[in-house]
C-alpha atoms as a PDB file:
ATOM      1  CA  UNK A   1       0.000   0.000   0.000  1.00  0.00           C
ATOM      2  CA  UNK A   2       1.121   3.724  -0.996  1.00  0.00           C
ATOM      3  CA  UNK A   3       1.370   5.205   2.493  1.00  0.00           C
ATOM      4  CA  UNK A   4       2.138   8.510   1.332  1.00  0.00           C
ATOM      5  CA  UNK A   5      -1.271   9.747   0.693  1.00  0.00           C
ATOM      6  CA  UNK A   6      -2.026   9.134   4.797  1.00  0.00           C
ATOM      7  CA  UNK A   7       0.753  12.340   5.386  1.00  0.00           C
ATOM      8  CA  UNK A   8      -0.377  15.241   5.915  1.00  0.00           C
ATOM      9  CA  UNK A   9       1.222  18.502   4.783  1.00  0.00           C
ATOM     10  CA  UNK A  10       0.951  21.221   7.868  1.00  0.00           C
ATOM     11  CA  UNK A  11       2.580  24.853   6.836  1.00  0.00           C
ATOM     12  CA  UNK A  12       4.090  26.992   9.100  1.00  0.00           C
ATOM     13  CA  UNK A  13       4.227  24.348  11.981  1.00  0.00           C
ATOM     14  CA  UNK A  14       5.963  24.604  14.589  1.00  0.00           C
ATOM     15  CA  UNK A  15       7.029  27.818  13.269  1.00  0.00           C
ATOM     16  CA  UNK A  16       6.695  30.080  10.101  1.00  0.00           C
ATOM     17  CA  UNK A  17       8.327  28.383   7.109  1.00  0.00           C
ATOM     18  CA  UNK A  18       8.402  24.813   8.230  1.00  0.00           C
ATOM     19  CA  UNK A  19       6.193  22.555   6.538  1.00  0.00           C
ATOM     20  CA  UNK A  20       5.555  19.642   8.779  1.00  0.00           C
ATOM     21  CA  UNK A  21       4.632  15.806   7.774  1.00  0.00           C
ATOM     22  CA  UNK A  22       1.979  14.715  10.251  1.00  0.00           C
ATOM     23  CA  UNK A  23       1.585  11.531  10.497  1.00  0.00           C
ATOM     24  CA  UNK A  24      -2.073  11.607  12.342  1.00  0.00           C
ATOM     25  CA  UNK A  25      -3.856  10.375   9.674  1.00  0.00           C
ATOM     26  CA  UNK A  26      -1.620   7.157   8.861  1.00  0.00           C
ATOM     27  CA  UNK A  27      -2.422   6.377  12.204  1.00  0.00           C
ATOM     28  CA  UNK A  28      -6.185   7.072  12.359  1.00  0.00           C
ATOM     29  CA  UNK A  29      -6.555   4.541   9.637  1.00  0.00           C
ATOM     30  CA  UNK A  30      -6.787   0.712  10.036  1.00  0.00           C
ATOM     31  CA  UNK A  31      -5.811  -0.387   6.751  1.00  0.00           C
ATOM     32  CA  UNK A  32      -2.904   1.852   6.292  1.00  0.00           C
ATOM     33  CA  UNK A  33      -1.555   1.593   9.888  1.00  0.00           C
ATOM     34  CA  UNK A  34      -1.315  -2.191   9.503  1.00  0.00           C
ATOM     35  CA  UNK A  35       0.628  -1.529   6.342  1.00  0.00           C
ATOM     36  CA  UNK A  36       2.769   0.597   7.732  1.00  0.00           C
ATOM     37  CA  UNK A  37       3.932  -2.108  10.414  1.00  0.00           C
ATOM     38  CA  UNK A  38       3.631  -4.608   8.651  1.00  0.00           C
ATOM     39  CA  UNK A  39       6.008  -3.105   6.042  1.00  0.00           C
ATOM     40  CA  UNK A  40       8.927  -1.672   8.666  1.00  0.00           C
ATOM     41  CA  UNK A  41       8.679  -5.050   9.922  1.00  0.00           C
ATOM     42  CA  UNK A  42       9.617  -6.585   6.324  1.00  0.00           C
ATOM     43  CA  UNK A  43      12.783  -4.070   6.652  1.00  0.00           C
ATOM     44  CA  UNK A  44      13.459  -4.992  10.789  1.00  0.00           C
ATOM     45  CA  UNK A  45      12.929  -8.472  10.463  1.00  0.00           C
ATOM     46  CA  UNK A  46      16.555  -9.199   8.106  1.00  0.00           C
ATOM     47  CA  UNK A  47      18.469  -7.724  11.456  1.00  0.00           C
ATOM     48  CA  UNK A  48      17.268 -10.856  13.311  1.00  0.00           C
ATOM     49  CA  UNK A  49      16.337  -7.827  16.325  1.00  0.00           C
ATOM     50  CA  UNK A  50      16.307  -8.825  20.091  1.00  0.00           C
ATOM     51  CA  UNK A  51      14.956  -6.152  21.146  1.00  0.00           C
ATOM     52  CA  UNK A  52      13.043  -2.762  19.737  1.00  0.00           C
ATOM     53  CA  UNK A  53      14.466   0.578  20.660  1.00  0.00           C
ATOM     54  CA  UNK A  54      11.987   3.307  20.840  1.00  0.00           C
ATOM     55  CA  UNK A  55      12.423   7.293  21.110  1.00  0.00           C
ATOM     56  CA  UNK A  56      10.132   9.367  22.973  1.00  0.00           C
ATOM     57  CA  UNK A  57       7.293  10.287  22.362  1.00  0.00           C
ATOM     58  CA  UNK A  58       6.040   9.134  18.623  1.00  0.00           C
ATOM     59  CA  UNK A  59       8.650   6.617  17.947  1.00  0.00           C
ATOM     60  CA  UNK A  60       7.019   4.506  20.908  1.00  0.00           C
ATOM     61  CA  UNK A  61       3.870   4.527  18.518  1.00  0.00           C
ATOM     62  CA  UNK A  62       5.911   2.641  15.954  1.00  0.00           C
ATOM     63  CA  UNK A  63       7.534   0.441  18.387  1.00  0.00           C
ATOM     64  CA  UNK A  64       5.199  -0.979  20.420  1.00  0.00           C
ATOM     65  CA  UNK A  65       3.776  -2.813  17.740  1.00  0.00           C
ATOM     66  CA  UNK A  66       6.505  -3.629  15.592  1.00  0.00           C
ATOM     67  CA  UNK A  67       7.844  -5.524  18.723  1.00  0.00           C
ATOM     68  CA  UNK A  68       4.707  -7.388  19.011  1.00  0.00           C
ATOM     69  CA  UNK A  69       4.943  -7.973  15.419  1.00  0.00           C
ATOM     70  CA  UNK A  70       8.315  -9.538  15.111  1.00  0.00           C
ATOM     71  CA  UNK A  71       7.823 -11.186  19.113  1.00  0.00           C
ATOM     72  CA  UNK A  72      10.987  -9.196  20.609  1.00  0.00           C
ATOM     73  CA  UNK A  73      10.653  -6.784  23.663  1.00  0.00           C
ATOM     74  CA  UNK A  74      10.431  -3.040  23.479  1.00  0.00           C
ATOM     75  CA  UNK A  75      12.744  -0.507  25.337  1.00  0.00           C
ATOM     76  CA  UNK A  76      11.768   2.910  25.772  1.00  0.00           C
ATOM     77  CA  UNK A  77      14.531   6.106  24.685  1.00  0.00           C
ATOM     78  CA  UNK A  78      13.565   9.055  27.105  1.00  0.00           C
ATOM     79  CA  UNK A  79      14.628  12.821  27.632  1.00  0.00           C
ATOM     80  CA  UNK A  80      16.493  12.747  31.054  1.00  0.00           C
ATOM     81  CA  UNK A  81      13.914  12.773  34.385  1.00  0.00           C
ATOM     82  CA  UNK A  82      11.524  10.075  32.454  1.00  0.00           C
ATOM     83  CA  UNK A  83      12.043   7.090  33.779  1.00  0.00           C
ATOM     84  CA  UNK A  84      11.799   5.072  37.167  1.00  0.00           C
ATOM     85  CA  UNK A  85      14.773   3.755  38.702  1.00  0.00           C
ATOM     86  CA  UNK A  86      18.963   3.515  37.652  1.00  0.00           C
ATOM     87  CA  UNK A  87      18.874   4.931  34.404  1.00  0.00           C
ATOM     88  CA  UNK A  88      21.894   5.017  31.370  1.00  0.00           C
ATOM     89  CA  UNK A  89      22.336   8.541  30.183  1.00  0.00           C
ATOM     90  CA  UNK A  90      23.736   9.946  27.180  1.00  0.00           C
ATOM     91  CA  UNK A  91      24.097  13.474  26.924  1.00  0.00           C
ATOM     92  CA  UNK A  92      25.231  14.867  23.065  1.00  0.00           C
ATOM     93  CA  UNK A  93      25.105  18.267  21.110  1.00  0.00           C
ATOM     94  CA  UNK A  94      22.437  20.114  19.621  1.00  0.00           C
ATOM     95  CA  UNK A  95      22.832  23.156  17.170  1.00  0.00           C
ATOM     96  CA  UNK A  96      22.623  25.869  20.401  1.00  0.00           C
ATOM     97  CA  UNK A  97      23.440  23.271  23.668  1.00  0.00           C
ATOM     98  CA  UNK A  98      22.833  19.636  24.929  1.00  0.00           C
ATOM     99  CA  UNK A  99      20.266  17.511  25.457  1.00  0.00           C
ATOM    100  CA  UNK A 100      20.255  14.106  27.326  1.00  0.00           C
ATOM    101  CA  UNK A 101      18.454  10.699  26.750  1.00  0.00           C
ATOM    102  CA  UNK A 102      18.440   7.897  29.090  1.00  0.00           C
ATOM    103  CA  UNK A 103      17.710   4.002  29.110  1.00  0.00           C
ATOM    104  CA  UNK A 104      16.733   1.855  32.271  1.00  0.00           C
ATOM    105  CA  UNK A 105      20.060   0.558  33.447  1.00  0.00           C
ATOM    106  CA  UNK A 106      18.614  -2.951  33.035  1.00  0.00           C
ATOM    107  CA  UNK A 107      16.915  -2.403  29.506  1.00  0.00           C
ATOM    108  CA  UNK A 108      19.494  -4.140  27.515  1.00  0.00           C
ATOM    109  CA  UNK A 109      21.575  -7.029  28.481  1.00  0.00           C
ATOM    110  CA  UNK A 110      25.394  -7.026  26.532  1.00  0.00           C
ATOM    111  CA  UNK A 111      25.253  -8.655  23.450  1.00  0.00           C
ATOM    112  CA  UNK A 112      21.204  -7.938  22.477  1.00  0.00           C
ATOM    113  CA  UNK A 113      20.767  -7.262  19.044  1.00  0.00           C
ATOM    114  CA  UNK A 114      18.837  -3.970  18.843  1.00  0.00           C
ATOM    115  CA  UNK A 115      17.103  -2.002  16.186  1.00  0.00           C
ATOM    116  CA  UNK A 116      16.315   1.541  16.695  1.00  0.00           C
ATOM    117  CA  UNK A 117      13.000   3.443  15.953  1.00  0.00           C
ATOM    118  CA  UNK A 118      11.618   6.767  15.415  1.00  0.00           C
ATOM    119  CA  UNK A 119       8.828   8.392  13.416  1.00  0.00           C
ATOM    120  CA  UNK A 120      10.791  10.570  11.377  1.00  0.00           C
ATOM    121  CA  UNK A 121      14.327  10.872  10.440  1.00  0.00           C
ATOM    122  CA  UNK A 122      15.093  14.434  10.357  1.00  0.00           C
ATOM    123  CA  UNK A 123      18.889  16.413  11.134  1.00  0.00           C
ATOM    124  CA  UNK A 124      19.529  12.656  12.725  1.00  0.00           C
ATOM    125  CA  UNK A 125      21.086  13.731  16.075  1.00  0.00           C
ATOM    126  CA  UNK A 126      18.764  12.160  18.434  1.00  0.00           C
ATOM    127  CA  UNK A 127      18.653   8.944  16.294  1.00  0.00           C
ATOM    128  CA  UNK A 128      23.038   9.030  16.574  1.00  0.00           C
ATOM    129  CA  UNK A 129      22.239   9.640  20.440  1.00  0.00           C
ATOM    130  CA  UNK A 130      20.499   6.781  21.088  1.00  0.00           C
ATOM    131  CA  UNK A 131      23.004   4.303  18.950  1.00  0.00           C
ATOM    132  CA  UNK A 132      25.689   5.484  21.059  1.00  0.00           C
ATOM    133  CA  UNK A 133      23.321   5.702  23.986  1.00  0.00           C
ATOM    134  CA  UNK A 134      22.397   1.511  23.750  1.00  0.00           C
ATOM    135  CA  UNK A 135      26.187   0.643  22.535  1.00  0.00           C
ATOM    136  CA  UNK A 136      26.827   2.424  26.043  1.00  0.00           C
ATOM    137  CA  UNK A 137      24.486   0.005  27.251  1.00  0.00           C
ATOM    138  CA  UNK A 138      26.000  -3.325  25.594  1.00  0.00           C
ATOM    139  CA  UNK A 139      23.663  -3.188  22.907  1.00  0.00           C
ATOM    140  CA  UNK A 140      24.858  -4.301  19.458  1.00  0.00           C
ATOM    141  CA  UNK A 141      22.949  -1.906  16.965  1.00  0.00           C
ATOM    142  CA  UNK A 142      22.208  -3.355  14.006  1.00  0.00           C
ATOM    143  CA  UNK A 143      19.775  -1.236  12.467  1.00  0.00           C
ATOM    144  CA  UNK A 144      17.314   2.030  12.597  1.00  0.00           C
ATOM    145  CA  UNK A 145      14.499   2.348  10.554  1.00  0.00           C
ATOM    146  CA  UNK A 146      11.732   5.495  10.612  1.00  0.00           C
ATOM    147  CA  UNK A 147       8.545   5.861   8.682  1.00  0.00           C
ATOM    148  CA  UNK A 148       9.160   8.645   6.784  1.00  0.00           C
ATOM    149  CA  UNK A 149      12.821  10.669   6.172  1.00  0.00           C
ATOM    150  CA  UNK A 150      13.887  14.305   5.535  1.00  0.00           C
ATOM    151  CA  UNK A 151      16.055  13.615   2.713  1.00  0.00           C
ATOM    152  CA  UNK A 152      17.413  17.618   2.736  1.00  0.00           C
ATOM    153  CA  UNK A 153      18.030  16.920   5.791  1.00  0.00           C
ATOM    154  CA  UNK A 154      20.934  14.718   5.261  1.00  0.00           C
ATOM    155  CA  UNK A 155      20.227  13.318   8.519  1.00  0.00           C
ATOM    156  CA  UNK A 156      21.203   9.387   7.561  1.00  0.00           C
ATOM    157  CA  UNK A 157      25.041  10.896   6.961  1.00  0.00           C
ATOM    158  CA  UNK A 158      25.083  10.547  10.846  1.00  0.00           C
ATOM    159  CA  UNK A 159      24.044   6.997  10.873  1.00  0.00           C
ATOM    160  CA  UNK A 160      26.464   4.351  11.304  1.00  0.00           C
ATOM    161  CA  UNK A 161      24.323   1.467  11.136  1.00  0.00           C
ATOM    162  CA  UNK A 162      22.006  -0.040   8.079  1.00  0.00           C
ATOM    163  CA  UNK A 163      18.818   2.635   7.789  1.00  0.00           C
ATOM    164  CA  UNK A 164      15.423   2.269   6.263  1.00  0.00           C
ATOM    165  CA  UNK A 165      12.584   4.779   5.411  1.00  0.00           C
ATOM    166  CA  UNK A 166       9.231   3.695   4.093  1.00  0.00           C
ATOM    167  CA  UNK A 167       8.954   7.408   2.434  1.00  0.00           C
ATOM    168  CA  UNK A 168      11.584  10.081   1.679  1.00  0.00           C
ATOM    169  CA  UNK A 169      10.400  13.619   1.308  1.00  0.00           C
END
């Protein structure tokens, strides 16, 4: 199924200039929502994953049930102060400062094969972060994968692992 027709164009959001790729309606429908999973999951699958890596907030929505999907476990990526108990951080630049994203200490066990997960690929610095975030943790990274990618972006340049996109804008 063509998923692009379930993005929706937004000008001027968050700001004046920006034209934002919502994807609210891909997930408000059925048919193309299953698509959607079902079609990262043809790309995760190949990486033989352990476990799912998720980054707050809307790459959870793709993880939770791409894990289900391919029966590995799910492991939430949070901004710092999110999560209960020991935590992993990672702090790493931004264009003006730092930001920091954290794992449960006992998310990942050494040696898990992981695959990383977000919505959108866009300048990929919080994608990098949270490779080097669960290879900190033991993790070996084998993949990332989004549902759609900022091409101009040149976001995957920051990637060192194998990356999918169902759409490139």
């Amino acid at each position: 199924m063509d998923l692009k027709p379930f993005i929706r164009d937004v000008p001027d959001f968050p700001k004046p200039g920006i034209l934002f790729r919502d994807i609210s309606p891909l997930l408000g429908d059925a048919g193309a929502w299953r698509s959607c999973v079902d079609q990262l999951a043809e790309r995760i699958r190949p990486h033989k994953p352990d476990l799912l890596a998720g980054i707050e907030s809307r790459g959870f929505l793709v993880t939770a049930p791409l894990a289900l999907a391919l029966g590995c476990g799910f492991v939430m990526v949070r901004k710092r102060g999110k999560l209960p108990g020991k935590t992993v951080p990672h702090t790493y630049q931004l264009e003006y400062g730092t930001d920091t994203i954290e794992i449960q200490d006992d998310a990942v066990t050494p040696g898990q094969r992981v695959v990383v997960l977000d919505d959108v690929l866009a300048t990929g610095g919080t994608l990098a972060a949270a490779i080097s975030l669960l290879r900190k943790a033991g993790a070996e990274v084998r993949g990332a994968a989004c549902i759609l990618e900022l091409t101009f972006l040149d976001g995957r340049k920051r990637l060192d692992v194998p990356f999918d996109a169902l759409l490139a804008y």
